[in-house]
C-alpha atoms as a PDB file:
ATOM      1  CA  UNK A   1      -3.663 -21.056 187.007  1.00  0.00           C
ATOM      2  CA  UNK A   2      -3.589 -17.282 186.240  1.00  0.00           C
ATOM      3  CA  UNK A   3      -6.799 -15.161 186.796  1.00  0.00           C
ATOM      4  CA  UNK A   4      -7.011 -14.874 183.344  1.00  0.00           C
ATOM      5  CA  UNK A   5      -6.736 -18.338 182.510  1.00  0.00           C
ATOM      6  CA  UNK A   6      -9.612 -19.356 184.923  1.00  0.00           C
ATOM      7  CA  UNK A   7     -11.746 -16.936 183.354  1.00  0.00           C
ATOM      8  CA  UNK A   8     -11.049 -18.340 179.524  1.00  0.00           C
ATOM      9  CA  UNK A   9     -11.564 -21.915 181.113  1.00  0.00           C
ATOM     10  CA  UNK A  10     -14.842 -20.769 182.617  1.00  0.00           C
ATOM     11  CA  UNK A  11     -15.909 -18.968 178.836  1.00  0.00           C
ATOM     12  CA  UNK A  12     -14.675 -22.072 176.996  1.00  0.00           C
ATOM     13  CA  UNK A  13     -16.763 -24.739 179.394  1.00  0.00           C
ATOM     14  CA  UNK A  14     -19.984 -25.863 177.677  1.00  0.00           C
ATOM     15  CA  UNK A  15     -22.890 -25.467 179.931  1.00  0.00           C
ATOM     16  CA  UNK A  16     -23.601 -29.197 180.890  1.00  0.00           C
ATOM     17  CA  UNK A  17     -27.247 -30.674 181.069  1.00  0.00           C
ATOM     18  CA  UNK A  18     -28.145 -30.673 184.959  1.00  0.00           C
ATOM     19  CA  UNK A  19     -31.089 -32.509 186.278  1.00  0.00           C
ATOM     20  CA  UNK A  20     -33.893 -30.279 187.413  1.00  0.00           C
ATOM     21  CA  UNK A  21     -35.266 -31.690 190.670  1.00  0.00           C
ATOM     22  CA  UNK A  22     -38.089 -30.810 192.674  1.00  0.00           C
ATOM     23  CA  UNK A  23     -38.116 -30.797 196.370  1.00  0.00           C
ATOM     24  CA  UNK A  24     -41.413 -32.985 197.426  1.00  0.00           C
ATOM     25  CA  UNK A  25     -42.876 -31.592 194.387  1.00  0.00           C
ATOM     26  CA  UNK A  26     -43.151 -27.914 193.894  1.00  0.00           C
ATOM     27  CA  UNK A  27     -43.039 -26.925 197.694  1.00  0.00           C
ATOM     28  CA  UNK A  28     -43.104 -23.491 196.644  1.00  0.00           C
ATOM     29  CA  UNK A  29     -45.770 -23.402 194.431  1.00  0.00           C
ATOM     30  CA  UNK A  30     -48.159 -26.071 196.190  1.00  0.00           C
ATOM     31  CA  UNK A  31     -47.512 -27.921 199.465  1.00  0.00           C
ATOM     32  CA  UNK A  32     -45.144 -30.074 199.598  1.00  0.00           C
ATOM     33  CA  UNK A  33     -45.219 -34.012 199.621  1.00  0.00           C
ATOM     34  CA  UNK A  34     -48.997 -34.207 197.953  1.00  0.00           C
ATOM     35  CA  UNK A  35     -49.744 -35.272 194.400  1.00  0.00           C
ATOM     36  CA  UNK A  36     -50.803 -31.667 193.462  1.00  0.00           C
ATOM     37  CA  UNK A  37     -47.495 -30.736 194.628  1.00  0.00           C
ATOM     38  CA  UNK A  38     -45.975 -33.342 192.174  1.00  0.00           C
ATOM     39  CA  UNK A  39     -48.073 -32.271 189.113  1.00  0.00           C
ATOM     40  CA  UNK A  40     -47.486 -29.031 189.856  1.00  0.00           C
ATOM     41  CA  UNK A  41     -43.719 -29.577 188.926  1.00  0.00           C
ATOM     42  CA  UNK A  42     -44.196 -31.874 186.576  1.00  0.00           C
ATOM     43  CA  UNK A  43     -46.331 -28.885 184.684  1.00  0.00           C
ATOM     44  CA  UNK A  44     -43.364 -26.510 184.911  1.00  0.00           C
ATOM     45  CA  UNK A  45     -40.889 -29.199 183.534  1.00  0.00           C
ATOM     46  CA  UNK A  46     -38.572 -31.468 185.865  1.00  0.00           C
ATOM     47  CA  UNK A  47     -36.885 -34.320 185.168  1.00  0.00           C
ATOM     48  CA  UNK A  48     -37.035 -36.183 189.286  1.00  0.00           C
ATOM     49  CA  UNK A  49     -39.369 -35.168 192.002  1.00  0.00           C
ATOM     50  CA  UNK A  50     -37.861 -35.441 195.113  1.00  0.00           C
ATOM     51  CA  UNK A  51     -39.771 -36.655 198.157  1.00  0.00           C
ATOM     52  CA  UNK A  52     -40.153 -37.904 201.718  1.00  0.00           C
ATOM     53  CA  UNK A  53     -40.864 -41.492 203.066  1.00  0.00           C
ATOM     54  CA  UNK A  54     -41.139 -41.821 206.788  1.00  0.00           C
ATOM     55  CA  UNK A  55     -42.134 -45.084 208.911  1.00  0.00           C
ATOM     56  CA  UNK A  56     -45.224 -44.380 211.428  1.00  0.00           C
ATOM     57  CA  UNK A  57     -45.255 -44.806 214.683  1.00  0.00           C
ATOM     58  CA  UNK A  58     -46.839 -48.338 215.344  1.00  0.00           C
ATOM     59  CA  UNK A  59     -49.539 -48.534 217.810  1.00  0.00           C
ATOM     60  CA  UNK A  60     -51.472 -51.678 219.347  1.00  0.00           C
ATOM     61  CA  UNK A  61     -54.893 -52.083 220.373  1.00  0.00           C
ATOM     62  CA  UNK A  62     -56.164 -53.443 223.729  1.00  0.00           C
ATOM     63  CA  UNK A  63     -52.617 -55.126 224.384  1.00  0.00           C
ATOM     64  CA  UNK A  64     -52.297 -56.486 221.424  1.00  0.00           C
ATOM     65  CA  UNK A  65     -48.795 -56.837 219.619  1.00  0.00           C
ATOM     66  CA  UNK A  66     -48.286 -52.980 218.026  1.00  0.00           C
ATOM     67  CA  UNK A  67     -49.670 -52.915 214.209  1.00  0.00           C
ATOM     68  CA  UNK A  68     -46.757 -52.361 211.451  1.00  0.00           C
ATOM     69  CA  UNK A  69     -48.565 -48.569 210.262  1.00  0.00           C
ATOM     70  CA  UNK A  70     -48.168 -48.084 206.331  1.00  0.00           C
ATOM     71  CA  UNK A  71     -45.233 -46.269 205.365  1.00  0.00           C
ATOM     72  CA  UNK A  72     -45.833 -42.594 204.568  1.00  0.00           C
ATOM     73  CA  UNK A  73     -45.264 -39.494 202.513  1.00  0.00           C
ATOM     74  CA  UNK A  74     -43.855 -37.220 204.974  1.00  0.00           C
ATOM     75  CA  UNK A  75     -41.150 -35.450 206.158  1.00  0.00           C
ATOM     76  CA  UNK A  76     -41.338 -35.578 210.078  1.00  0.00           C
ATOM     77  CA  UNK A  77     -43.713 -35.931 212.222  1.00  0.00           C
ATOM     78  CA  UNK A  78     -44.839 -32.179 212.223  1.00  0.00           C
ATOM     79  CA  UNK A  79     -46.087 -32.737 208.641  1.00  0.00           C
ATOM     80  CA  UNK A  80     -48.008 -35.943 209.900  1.00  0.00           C
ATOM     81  CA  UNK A  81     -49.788 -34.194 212.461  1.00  0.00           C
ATOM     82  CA  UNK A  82     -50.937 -31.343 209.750  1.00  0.00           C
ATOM     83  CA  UNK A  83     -52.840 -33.469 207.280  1.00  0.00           C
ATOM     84  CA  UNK A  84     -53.211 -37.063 206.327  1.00  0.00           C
ATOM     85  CA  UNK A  85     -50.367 -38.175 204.897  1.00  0.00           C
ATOM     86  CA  UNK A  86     -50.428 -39.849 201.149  1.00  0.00           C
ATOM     87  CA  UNK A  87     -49.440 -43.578 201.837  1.00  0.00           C
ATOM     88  CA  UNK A  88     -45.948 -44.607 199.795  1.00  0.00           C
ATOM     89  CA  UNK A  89     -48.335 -46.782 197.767  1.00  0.00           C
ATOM     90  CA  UNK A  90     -50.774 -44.335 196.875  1.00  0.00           C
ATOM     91  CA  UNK A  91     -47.752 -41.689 195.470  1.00  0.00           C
ATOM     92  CA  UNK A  92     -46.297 -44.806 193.620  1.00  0.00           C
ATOM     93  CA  UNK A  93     -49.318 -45.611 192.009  1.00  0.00           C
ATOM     94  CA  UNK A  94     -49.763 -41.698 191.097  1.00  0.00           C
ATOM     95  CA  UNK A  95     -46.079 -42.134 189.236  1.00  0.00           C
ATOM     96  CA  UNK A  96     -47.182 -45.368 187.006  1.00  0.00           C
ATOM     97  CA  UNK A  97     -50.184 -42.368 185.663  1.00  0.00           C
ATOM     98  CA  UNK A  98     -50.070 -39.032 183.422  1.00  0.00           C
ATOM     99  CA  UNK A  99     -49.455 -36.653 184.196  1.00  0.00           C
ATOM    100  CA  UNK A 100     -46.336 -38.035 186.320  1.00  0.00           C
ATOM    101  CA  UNK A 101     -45.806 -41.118 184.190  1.00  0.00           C
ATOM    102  CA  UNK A 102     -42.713 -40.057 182.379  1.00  0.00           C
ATOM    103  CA  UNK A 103     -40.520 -38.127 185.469  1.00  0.00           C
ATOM    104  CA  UNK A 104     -37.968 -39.746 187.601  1.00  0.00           C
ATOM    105  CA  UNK A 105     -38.451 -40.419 191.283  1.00  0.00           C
ATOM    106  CA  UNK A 106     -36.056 -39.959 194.724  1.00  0.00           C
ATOM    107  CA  UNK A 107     -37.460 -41.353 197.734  1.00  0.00           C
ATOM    108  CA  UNK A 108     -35.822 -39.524 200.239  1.00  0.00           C
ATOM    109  CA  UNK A 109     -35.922 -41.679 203.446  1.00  0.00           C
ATOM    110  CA  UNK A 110     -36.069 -40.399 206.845  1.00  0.00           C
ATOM    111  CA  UNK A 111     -35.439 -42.843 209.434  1.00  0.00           C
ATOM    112  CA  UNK A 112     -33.542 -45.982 208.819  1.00  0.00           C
ATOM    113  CA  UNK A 113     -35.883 -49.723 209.055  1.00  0.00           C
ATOM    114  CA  UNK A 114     -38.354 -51.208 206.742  1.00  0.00           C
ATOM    115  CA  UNK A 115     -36.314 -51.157 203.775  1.00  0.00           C
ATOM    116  CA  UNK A 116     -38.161 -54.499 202.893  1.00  0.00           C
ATOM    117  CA  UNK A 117     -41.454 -52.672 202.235  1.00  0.00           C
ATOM    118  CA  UNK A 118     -39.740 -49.950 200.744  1.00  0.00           C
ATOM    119  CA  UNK A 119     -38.572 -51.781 198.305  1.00  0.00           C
ATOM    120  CA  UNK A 120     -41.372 -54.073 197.724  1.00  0.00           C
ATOM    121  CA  UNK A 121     -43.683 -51.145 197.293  1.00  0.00           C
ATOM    122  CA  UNK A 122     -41.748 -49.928 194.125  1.00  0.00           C
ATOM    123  CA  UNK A 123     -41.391 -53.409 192.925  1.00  0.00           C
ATOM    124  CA  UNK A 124     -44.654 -53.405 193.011  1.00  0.00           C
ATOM    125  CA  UNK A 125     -45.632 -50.589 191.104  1.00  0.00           C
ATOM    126  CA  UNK A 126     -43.146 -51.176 188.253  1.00  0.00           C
ATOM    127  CA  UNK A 127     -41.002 -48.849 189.183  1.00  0.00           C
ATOM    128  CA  UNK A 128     -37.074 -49.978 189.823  1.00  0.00           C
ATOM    129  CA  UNK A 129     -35.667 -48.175 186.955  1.00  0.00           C
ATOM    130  CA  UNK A 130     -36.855 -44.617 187.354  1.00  0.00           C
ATOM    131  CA  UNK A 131     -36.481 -44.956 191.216  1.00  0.00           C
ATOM    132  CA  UNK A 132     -33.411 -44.060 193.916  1.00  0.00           C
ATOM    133  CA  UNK A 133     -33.660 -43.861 196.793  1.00  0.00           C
ATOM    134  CA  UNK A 134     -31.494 -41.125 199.219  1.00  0.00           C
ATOM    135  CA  UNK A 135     -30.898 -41.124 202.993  1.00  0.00           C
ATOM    136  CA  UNK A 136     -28.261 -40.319 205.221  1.00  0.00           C
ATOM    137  CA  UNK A 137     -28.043 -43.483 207.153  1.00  0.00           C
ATOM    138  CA  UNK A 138     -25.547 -46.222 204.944  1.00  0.00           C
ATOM    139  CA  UNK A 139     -26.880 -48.787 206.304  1.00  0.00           C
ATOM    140  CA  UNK A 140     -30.128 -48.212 204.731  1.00  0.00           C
ATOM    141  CA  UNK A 141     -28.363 -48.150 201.127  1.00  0.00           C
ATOM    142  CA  UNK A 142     -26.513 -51.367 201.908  1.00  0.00           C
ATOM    143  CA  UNK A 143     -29.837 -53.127 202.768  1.00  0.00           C
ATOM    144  CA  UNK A 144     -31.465 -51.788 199.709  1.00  0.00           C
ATOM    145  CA  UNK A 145     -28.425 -52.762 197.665  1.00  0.00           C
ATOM    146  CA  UNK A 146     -29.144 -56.653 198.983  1.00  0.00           C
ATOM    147  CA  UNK A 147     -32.392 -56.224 198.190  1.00  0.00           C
ATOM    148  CA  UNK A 148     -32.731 -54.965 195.446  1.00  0.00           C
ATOM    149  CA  UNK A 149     -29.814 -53.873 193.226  1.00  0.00           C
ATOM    150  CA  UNK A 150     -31.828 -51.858 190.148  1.00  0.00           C
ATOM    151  CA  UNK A 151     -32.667 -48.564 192.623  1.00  0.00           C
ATOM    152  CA  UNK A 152     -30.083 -46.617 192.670  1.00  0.00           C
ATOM    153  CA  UNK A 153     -28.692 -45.011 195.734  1.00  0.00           C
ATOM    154  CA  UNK A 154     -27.622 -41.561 197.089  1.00  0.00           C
ATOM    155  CA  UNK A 155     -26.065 -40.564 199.927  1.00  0.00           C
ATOM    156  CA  UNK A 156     -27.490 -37.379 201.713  1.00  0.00           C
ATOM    157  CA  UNK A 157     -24.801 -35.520 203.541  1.00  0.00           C
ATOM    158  CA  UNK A 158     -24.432 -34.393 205.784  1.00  0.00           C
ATOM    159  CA  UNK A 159     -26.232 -36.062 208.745  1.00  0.00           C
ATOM    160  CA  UNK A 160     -28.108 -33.518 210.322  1.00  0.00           C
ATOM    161  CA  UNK A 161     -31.764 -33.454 212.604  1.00  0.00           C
ATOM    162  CA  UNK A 162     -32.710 -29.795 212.116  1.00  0.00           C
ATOM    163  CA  UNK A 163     -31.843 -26.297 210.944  1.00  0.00           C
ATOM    164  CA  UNK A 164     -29.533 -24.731 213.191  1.00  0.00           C
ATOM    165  CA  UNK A 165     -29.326 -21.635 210.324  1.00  0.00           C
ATOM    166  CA  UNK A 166     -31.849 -19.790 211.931  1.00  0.00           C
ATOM    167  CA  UNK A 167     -30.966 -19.858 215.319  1.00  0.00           C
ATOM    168  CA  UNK A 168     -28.767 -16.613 215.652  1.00  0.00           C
ATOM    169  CA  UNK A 169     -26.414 -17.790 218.518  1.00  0.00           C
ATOM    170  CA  UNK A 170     -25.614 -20.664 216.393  1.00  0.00           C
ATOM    171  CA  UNK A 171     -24.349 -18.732 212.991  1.00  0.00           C
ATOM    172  CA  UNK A 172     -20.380 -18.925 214.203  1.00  0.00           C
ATOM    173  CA  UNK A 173     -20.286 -22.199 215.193  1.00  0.00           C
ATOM    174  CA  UNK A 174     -22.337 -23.152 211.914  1.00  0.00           C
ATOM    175  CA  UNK A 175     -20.154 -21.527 209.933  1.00  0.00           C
ATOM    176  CA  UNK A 176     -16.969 -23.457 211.356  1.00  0.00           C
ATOM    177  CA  UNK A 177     -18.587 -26.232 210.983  1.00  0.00           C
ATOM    178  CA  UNK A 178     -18.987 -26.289 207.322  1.00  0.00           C
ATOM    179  CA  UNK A 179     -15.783 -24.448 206.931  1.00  0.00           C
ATOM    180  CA  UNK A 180     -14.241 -27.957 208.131  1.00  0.00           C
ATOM    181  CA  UNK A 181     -16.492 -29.996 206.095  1.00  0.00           C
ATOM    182  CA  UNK A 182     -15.657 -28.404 202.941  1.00  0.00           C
ATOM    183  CA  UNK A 183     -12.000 -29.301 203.346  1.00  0.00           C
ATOM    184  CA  UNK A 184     -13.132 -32.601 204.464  1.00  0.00           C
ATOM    185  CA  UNK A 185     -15.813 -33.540 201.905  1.00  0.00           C
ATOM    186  CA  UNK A 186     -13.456 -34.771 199.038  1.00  0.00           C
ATOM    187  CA  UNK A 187     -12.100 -37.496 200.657  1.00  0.00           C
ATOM    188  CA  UNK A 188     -15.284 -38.183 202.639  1.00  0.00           C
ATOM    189  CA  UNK A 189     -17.289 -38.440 199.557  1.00  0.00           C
ATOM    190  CA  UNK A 190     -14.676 -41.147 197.771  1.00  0.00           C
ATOM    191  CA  UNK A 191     -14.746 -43.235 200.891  1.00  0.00           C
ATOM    192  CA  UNK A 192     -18.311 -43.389 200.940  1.00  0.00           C
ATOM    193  CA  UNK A 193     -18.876 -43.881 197.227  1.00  0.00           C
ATOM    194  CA  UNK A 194     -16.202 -46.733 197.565  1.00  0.00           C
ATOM    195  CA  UNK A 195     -17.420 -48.581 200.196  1.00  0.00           C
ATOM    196  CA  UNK A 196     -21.344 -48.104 199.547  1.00  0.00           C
ATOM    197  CA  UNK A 197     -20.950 -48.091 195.755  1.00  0.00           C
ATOM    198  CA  UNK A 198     -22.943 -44.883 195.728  1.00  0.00           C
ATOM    199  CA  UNK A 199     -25.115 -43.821 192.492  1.00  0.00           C
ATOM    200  CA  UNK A 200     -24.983 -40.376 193.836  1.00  0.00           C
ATOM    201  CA  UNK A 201     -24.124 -37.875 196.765  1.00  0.00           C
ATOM    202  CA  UNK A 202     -26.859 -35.663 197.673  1.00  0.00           C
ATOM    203  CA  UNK A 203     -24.907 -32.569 199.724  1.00  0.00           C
ATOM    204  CA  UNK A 204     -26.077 -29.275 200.925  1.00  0.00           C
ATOM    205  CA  UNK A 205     -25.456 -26.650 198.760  1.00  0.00           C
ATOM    206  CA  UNK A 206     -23.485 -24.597 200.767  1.00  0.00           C
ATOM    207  CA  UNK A 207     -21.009 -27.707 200.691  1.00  0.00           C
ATOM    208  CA  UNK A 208     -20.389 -27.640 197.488  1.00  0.00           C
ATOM    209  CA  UNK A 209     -16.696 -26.067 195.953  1.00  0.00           C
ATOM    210  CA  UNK A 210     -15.470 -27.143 192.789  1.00  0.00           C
ATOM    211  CA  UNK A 211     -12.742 -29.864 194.759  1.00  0.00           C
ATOM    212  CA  UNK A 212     -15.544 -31.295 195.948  1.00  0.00           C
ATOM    213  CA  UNK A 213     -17.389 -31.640 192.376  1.00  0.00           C
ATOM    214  CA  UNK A 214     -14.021 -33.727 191.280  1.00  0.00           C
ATOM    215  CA  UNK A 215     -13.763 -36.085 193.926  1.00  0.00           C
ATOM    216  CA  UNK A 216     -17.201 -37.398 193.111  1.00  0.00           C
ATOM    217  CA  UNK A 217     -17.151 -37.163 189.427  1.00  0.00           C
ATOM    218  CA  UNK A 218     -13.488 -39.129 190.376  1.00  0.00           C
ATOM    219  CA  UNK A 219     -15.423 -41.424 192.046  1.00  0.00           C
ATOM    220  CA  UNK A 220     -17.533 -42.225 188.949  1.00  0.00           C
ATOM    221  CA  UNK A 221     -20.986 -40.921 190.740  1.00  0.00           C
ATOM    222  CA  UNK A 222     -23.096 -37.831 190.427  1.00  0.00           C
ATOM    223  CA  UNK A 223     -23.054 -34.530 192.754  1.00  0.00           C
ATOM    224  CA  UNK A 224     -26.775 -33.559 193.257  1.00  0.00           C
ATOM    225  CA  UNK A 225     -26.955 -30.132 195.114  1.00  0.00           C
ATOM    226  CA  UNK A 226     -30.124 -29.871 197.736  1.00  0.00           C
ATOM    227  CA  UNK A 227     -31.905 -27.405 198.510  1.00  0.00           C
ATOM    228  CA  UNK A 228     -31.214 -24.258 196.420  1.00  0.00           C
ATOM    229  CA  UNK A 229     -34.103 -21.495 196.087  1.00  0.00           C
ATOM    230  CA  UNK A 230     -31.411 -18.576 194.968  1.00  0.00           C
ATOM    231  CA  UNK A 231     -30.896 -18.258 191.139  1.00  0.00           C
ATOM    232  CA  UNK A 232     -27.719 -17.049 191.534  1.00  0.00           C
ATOM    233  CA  UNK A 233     -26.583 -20.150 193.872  1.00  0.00           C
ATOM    234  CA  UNK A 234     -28.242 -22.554 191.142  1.00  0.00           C
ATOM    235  CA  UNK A 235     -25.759 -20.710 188.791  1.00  0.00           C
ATOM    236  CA  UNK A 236     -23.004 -20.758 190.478  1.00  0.00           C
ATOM    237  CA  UNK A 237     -23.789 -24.763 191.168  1.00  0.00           C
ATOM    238  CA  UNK A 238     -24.310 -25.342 187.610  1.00  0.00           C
ATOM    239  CA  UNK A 239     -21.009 -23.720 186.264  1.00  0.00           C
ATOM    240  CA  UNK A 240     -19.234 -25.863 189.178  1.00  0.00           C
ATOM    241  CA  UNK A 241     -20.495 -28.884 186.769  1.00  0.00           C
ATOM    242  CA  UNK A 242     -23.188 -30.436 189.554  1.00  0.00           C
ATOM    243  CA  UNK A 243     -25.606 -32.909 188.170  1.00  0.00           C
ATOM    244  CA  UNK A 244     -28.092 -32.054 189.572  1.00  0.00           C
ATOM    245  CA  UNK A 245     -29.883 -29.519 191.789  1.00  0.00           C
ATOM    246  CA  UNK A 246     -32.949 -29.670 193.524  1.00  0.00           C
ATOM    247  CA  UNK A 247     -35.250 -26.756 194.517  1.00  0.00           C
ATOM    248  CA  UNK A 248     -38.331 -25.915 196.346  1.00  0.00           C
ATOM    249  CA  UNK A 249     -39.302 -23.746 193.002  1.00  0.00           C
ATOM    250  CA  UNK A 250     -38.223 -25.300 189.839  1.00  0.00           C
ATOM    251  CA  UNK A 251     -39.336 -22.707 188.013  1.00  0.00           C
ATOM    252  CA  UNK A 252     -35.846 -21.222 188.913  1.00  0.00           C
ATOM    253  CA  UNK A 253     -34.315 -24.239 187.608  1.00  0.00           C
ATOM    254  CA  UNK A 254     -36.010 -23.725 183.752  1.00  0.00           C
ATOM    255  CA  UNK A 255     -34.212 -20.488 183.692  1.00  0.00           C
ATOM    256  CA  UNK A 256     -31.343 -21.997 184.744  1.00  0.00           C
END
């Protein structure tokens, strides 16, 4: 396709309706992962909040087998140590309530195990069809799957432990890196939505190019773009047809 032409199929596209999604919350506005954090988006208009479940460390007393600990809302163990964690219950019950009554929920989980309570939790609060439930272990969405079928699923990709962006040294070999995944994703992201039956592929943003945005729409799933905190990127993302895109601020994402 000409120049030209791409820039008549670009005028002609009809901007598409993309989920606004707020990472644990409004991280920007009020910390992350807390229920103030979650009204706080829901006051500037989302349609998901996104946020973090993580399994405690057991611990036993005086010998004794260790004590299952209640899963949390937290991202690692850093968080943990900075203030008492809600437990998964408590934020559940918060979505069943105004003011977050109405808005869709991810539950982004960190470490693979205890899908069981997981899912029993949101059974229990009533909450199986506005819930799905991300992570970057497969294994974890196959379990849930068993489980229970009515949460949907994403994948999180890719599989990573911490940001090497910041670390200087690192920049070249990070930006290989994703140079190579890029020209991998496509066909990554149809064998995973084919053999996990995927509701949706969470990638990093920097990921994202527009083969990539085919394959999965190919695939009959959703592209949901994490985490984006540049209005220019969210943009960019939305003209590239993503589904959704979640951000630390959504107020960028109501002037998207």
């Amino acid at each position: 396709m000409a120049e030209a032409d791409r820039h008549e199929a670009r005028a002609d596209r009809k901007p598409q309706r993309v989920k606004r999604i707020g990472h644990k919350g409004a991280d920007t506005i009020r910390p992350g992962n807390t229920l103030e954090s979650f009204q706080a988006a829901v006051e500037i208009g989302v349609d998901m909040i996104e946020f973090d479940v993580l399994a405690l460390r057991d611990s036993g007393v005086d010998g004794a087998p260790d004590a299952p600990s209640p899963l949390v809302v937290a991202h690692d163990w850093a968080e943990v140590a900075e203030r008492e964690p809600l437990t998964l219950t408590a934020a559940l019950d918060a979505f069943t309530r105004p003011p977050l009554v109405g808005v869709e929920l991810d539950l982004d989980l960190k470490l693979p195990g205890r899908e069981d309570e997981l899912v029993e939790c949101v059974r229990a609060a009533g909450l199986v069809d506005r819930t799905m439930v991300s992570t970057m272990y497969v294994e974890s969405l196959d379990e849930i799957a068993r489980l229970e079928p009515g949460i949907q699923r994403g994948l999180t990709f890719p599989r990573v432990t911490r940001d090497w962006r910041g670390m200087r040294w690192a920049r070249p070999l990070v930006a290989l890196r994703l140079a190579t995944m890029r020209r991998q994703l496509p066909r990554i992201a149809l064998s995973k939505i084919g053999a996990h039956g995927l509701h949706a592929m969470w990638i990093y943003e920097a990921l994202i190019t527009a083969p990539v945005v085919h394959a999965v729409h190919q695939g009959g799933t959703q592209v949901i773009a994490w985490t984006v905190d540049e209005a220019e990127r969210i943009q960019s993302l939305r003209e590239l047809g993503v589904d959704g895109i979640c951000s630390n601020d959504p107020r960028l994402l109501q002037a998207a």
